[in-house]
C-alpha atoms as a PDB file:
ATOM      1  CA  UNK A   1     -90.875  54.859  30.980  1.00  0.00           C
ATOM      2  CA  UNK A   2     -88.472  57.954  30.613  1.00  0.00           C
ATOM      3  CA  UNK A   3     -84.479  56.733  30.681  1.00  0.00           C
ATOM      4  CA  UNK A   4     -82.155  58.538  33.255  1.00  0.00           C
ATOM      5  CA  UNK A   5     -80.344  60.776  31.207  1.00  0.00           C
ATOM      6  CA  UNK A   6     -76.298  61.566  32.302  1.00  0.00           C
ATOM      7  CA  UNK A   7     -76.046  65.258  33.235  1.00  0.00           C
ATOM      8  CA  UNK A   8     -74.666  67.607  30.509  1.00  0.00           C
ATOM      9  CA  UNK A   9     -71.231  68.389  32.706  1.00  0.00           C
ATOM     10  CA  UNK A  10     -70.770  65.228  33.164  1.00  0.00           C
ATOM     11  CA  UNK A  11     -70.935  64.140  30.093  1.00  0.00           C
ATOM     12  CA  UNK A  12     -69.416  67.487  28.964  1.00  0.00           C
ATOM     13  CA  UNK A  13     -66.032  65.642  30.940  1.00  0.00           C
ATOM     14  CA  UNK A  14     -66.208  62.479  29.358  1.00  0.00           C
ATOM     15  CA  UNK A  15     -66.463  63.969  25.853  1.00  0.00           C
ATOM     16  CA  UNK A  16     -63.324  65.524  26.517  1.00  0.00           C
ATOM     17  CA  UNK A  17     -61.229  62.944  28.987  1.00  0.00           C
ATOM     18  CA  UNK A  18     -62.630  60.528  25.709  1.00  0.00           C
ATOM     19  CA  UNK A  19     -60.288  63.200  23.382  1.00  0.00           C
ATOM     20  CA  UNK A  20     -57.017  62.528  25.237  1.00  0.00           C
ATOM     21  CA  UNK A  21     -54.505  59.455  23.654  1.00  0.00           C
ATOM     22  CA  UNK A  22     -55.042  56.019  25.226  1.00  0.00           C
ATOM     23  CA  UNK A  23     -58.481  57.334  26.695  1.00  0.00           C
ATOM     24  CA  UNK A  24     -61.272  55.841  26.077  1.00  0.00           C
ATOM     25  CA  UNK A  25     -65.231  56.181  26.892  1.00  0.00           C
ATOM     26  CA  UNK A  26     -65.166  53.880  29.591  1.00  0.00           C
ATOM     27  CA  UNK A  27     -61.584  54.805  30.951  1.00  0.00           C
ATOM     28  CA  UNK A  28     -63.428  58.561  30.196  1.00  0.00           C
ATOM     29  CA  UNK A  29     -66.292  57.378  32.460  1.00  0.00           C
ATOM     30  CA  UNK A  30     -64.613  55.541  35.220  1.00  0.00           C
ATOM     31  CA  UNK A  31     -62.295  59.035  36.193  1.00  0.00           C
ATOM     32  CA  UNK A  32     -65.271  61.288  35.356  1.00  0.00           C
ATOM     33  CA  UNK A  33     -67.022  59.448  38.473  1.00  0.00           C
ATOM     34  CA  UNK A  34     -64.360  59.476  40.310  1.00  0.00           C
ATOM     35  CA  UNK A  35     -63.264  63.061  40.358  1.00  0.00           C
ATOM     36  CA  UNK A  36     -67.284  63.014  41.150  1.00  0.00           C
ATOM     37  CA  UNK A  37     -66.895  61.007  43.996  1.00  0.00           C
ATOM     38  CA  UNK A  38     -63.600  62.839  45.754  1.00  0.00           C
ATOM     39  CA  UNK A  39     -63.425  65.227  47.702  1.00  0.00           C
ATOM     40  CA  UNK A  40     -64.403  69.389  46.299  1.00  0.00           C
ATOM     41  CA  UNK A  41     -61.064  70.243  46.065  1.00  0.00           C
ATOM     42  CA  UNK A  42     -59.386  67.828  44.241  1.00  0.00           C
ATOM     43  CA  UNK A  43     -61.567  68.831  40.387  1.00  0.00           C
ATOM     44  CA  UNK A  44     -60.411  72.066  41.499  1.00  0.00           C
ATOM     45  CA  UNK A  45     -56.428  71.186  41.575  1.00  0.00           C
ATOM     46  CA  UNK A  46     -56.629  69.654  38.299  1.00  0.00           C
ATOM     47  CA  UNK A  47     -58.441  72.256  36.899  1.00  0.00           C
ATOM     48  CA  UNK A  48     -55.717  75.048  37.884  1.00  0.00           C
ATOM     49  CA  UNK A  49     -52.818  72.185  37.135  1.00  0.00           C
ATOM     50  CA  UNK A  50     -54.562  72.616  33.436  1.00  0.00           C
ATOM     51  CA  UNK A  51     -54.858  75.967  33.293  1.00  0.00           C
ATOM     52  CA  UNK A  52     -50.953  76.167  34.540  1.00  0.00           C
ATOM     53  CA  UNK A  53     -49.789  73.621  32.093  1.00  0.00           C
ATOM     54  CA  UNK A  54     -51.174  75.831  28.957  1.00  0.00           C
ATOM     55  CA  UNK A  55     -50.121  79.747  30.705  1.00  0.00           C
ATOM     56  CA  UNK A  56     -46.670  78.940  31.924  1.00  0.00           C
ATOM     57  CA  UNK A  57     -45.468  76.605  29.099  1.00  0.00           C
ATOM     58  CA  UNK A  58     -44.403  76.958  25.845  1.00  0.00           C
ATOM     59  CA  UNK A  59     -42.470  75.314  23.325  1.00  0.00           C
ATOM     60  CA  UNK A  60     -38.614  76.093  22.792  1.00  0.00           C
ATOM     61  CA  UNK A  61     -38.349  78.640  19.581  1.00  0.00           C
ATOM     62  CA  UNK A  62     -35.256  76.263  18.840  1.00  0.00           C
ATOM     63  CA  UNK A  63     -35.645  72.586  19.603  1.00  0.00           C
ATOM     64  CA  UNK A  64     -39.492  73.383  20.473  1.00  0.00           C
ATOM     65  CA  UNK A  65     -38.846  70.959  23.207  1.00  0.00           C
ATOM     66  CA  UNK A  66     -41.464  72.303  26.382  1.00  0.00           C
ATOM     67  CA  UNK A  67     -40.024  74.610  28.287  1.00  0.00           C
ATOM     68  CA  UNK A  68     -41.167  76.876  30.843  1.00  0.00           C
ATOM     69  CA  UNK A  69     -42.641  80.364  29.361  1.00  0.00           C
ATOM     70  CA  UNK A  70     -39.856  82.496  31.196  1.00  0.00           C
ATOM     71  CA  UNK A  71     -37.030  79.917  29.180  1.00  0.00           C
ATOM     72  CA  UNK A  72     -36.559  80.590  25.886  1.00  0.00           C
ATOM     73  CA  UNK A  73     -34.470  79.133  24.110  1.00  0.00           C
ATOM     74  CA  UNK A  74     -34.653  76.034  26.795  1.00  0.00           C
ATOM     75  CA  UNK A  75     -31.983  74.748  29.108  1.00  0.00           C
ATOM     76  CA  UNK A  76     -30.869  72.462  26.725  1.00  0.00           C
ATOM     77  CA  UNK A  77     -30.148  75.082  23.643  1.00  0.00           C
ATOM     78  CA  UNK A  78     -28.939  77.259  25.976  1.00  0.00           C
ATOM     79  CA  UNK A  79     -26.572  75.082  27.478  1.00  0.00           C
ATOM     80  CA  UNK A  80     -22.611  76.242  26.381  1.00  0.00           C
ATOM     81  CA  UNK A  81     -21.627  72.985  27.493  1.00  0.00           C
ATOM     82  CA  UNK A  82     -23.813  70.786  24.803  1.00  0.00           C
ATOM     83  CA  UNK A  83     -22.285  69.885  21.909  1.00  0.00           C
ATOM     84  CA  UNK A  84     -23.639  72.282  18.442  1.00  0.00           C
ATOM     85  CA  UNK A  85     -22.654  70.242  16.051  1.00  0.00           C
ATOM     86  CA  UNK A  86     -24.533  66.967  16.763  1.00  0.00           C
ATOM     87  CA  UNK A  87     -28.697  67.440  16.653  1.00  0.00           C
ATOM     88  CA  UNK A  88     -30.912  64.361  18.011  1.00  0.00           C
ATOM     89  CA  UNK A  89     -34.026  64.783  16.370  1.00  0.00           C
ATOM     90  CA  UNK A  90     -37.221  62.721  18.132  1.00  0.00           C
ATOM     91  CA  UNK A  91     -40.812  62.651  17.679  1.00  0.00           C
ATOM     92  CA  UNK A  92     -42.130  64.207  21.189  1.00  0.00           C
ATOM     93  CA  UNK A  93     -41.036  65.616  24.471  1.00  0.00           C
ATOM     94  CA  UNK A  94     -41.220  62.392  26.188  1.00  0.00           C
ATOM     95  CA  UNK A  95     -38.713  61.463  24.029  1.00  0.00           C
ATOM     96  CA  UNK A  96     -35.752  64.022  25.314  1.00  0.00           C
ATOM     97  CA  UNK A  97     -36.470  63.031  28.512  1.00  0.00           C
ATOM     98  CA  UNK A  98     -35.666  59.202  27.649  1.00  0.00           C
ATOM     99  CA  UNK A  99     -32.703  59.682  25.533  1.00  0.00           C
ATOM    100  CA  UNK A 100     -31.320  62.466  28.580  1.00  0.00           C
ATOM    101  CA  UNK A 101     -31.598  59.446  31.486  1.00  0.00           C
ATOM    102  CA  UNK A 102     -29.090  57.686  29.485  1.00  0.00           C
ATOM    103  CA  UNK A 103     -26.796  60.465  30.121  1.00  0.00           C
ATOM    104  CA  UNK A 104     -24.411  59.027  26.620  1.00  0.00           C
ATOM    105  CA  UNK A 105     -26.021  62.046  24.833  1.00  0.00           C
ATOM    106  CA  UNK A 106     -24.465  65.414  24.827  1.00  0.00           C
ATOM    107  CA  UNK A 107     -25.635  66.924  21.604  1.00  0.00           C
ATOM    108  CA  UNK A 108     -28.793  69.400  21.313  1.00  0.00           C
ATOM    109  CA  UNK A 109     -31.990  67.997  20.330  1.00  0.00           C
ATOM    110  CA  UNK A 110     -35.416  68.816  17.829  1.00  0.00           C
ATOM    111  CA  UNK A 111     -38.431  67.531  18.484  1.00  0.00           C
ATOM    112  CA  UNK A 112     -40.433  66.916  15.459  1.00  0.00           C
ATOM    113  CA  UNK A 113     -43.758  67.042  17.422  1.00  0.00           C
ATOM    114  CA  UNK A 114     -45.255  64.285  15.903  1.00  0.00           C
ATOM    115  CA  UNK A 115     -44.640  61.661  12.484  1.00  0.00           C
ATOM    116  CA  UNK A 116     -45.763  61.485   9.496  1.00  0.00           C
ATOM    117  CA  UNK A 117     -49.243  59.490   9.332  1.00  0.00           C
ATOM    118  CA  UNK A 118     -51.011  59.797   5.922  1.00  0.00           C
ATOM    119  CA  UNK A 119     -53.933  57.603   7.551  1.00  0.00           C
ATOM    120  CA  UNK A 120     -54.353  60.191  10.674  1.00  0.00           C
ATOM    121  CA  UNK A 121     -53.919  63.108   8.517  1.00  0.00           C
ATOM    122  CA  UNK A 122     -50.586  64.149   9.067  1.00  0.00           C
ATOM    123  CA  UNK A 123     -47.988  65.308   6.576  1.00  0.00           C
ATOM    124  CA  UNK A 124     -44.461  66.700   6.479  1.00  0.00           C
ATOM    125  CA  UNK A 125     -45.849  70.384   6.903  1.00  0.00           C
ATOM    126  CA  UNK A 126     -47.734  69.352  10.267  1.00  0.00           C
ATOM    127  CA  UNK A 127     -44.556  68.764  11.884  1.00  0.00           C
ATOM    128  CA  UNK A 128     -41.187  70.536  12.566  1.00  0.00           C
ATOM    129  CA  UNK A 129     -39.027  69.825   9.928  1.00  0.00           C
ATOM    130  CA  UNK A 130     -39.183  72.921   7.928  1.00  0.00           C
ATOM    131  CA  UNK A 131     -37.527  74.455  11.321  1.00  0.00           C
ATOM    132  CA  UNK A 132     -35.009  71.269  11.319  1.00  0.00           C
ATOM    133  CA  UNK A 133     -33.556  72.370   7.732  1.00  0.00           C
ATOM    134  CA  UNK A 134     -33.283  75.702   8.506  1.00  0.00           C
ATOM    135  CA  UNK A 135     -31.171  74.642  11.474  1.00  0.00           C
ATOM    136  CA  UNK A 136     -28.996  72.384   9.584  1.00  0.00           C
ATOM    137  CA  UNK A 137     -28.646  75.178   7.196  1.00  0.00           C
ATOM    138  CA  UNK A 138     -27.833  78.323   9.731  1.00  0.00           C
ATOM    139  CA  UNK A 139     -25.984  76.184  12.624  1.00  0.00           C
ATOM    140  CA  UNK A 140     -22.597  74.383  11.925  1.00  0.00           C
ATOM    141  CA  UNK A 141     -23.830  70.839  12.311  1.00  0.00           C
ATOM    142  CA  UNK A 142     -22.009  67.916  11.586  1.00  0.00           C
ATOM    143  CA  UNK A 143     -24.465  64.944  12.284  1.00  0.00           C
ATOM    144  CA  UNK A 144     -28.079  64.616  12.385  1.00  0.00           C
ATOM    145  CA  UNK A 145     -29.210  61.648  14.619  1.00  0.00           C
ATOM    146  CA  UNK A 146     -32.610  60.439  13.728  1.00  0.00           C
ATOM    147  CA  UNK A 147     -34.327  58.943  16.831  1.00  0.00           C
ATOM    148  CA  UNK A 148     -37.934  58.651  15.957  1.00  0.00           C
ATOM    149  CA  UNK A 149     -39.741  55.577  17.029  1.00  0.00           C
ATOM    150  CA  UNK A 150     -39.164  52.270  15.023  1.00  0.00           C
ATOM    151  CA  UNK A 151     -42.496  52.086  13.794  1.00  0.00           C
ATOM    152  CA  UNK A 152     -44.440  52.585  10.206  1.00  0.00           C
ATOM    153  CA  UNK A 153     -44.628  56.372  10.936  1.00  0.00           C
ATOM    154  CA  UNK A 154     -41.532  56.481  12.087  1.00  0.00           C
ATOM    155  CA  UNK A 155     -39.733  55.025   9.670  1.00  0.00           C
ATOM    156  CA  UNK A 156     -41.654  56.731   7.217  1.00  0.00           C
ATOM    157  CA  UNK A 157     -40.629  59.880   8.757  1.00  0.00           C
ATOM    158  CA  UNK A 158     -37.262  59.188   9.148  1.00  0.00           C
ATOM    159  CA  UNK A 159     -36.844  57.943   5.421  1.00  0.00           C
ATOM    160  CA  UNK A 160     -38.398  61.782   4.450  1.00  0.00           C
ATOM    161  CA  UNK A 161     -35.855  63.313   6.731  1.00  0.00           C
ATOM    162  CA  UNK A 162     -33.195  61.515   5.371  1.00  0.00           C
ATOM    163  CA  UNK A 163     -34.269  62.313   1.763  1.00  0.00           C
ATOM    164  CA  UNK A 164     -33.921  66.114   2.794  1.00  0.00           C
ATOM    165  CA  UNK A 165     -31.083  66.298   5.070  1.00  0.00           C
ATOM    166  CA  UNK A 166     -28.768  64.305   2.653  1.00  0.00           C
ATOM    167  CA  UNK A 167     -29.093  67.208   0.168  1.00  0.00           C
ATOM    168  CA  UNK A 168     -27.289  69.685   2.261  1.00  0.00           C
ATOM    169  CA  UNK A 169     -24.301  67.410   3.235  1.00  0.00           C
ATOM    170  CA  UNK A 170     -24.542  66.782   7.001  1.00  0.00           C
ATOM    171  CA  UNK A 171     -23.990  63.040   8.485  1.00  0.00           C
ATOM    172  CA  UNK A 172     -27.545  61.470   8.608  1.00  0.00           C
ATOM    173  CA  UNK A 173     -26.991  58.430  11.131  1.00  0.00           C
ATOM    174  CA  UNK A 174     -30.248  56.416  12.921  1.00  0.00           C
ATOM    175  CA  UNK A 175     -30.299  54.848  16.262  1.00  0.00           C
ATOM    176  CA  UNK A 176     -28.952  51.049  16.049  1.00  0.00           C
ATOM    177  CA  UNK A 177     -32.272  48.450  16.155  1.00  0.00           C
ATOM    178  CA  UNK A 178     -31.532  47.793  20.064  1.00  0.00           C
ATOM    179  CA  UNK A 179     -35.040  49.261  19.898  1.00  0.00           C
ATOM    180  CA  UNK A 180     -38.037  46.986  19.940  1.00  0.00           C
ATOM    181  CA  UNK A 181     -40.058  46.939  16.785  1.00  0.00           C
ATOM    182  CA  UNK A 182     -43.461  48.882  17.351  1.00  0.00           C
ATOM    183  CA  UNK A 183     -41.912  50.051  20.743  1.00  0.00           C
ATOM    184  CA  UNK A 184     -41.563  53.519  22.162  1.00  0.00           C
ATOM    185  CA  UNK A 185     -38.454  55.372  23.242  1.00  0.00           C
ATOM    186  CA  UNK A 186     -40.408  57.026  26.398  1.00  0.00           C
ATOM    187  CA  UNK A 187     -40.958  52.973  27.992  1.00  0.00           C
ATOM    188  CA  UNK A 188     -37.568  51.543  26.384  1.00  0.00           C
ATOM    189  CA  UNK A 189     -34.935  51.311  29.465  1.00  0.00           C
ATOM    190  CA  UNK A 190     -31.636  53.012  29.780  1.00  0.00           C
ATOM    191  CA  UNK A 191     -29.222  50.386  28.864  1.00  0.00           C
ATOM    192  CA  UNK A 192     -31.387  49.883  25.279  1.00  0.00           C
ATOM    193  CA  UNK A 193     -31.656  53.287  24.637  1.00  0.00           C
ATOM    194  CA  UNK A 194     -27.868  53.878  25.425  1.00  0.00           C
ATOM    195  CA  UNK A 195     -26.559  50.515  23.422  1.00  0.00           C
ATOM    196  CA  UNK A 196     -28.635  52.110  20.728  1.00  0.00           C
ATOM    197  CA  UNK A 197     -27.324  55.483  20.371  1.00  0.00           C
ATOM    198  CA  UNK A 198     -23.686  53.799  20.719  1.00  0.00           C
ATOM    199  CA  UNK A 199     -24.517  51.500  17.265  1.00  0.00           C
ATOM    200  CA  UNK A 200     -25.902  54.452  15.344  1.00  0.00           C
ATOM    201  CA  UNK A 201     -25.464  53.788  11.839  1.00  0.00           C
ATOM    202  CA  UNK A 202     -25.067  55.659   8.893  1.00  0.00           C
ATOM    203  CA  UNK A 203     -28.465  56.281   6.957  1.00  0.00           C
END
């Protein structure tokens, strides 16, 4: 008795919905089906939305925030009326966009693009902070604030940061524990985020 094998594109589109954070085979599975079961067109929207997201992005040469290919440096670096001496420095784009609804920050930003995660593979060199010293070092900055997440990684990371910031004399301050342990700045709300960037502290 010969088993019903899944065909190749579909499973071609699980295998790679299966690749994507906080996906997994069945969550893969269930949308494969039901971009399967809508209507023609709809695949075909998410396919150009795709193909849009990778031509007409790009990340900022400064903050390497995303921006859209045509901005660069983005809105934010190129923004006279943002403060250059203050740098907020967060783990991923999702991040910005958090901290900005608070509307308490006025400073520039630099996303990191990721933590530090020996277990995953990731190291100081896999991230941005290379392009965060030479920042500190070429821009007259006064105060680096470190926002990454309060979790293992990214208190690991912000320890390393501090370590190398603290050698070329800038103010190294973190965000104030208003932040949930193991919790994400892109879910926190406004009034946490703001309390917490408020009761920075020195590092």
């Amino acid at each position: 008795m010969s088993t019903l094998a899944t065909p190749k594109a579909v499973q071609r589109l699980i295998d790679e919905l299966s690749r994507l954070p906080g996906i997994g085979p069945k969550s893969a599975s269930r949308l494969t089906y039901f971009l399967l079961r809508g209507d023609g067109q709809q695949p075909r929207d998410l396919a150009a939305a795709l193909v849009d997201l990778k031509e007409r992005t790009r990340f900022c040469s400064v903050c390497f925030n995303v921006t859209d290919a045509a901005n660069d440096p983005c809105p934010l670096c190129s923004d006279p009326a943002r403060q250059t001496g203050v740098i907020c420095v967060v783990e991923e784009p999702l991040d910005v966009l958090a901290i900005e609804r608070t509307r308490e920050f006025k400073g520039r930003y630099h996303v990191l693009n990721g933590v530090i995660s020996p277990v995953e593979g990731v190291g100081p060199e896999d991230l941005k902070i290379r392009e965060l010293v030479a920042r500190v070092r070429a821009e007259p900055v006064k105060e680096v604030i470190l926002a990454t997440n309060v979790s293992l990684e990214g208190e690991a990371t912000a320890m390393y940061l501090q370590k190398q910031l603290s050698a070329l004399g800038v103010r190294v301050t973190r965000l104030a524990r208003g932040l949930p342990v193991g919790g994400d700045l892109e879910y926190a709300d406004e009034t946490t985020l703001a309390r917490a960037l408020q009761g920075r502290s020195e590092m």
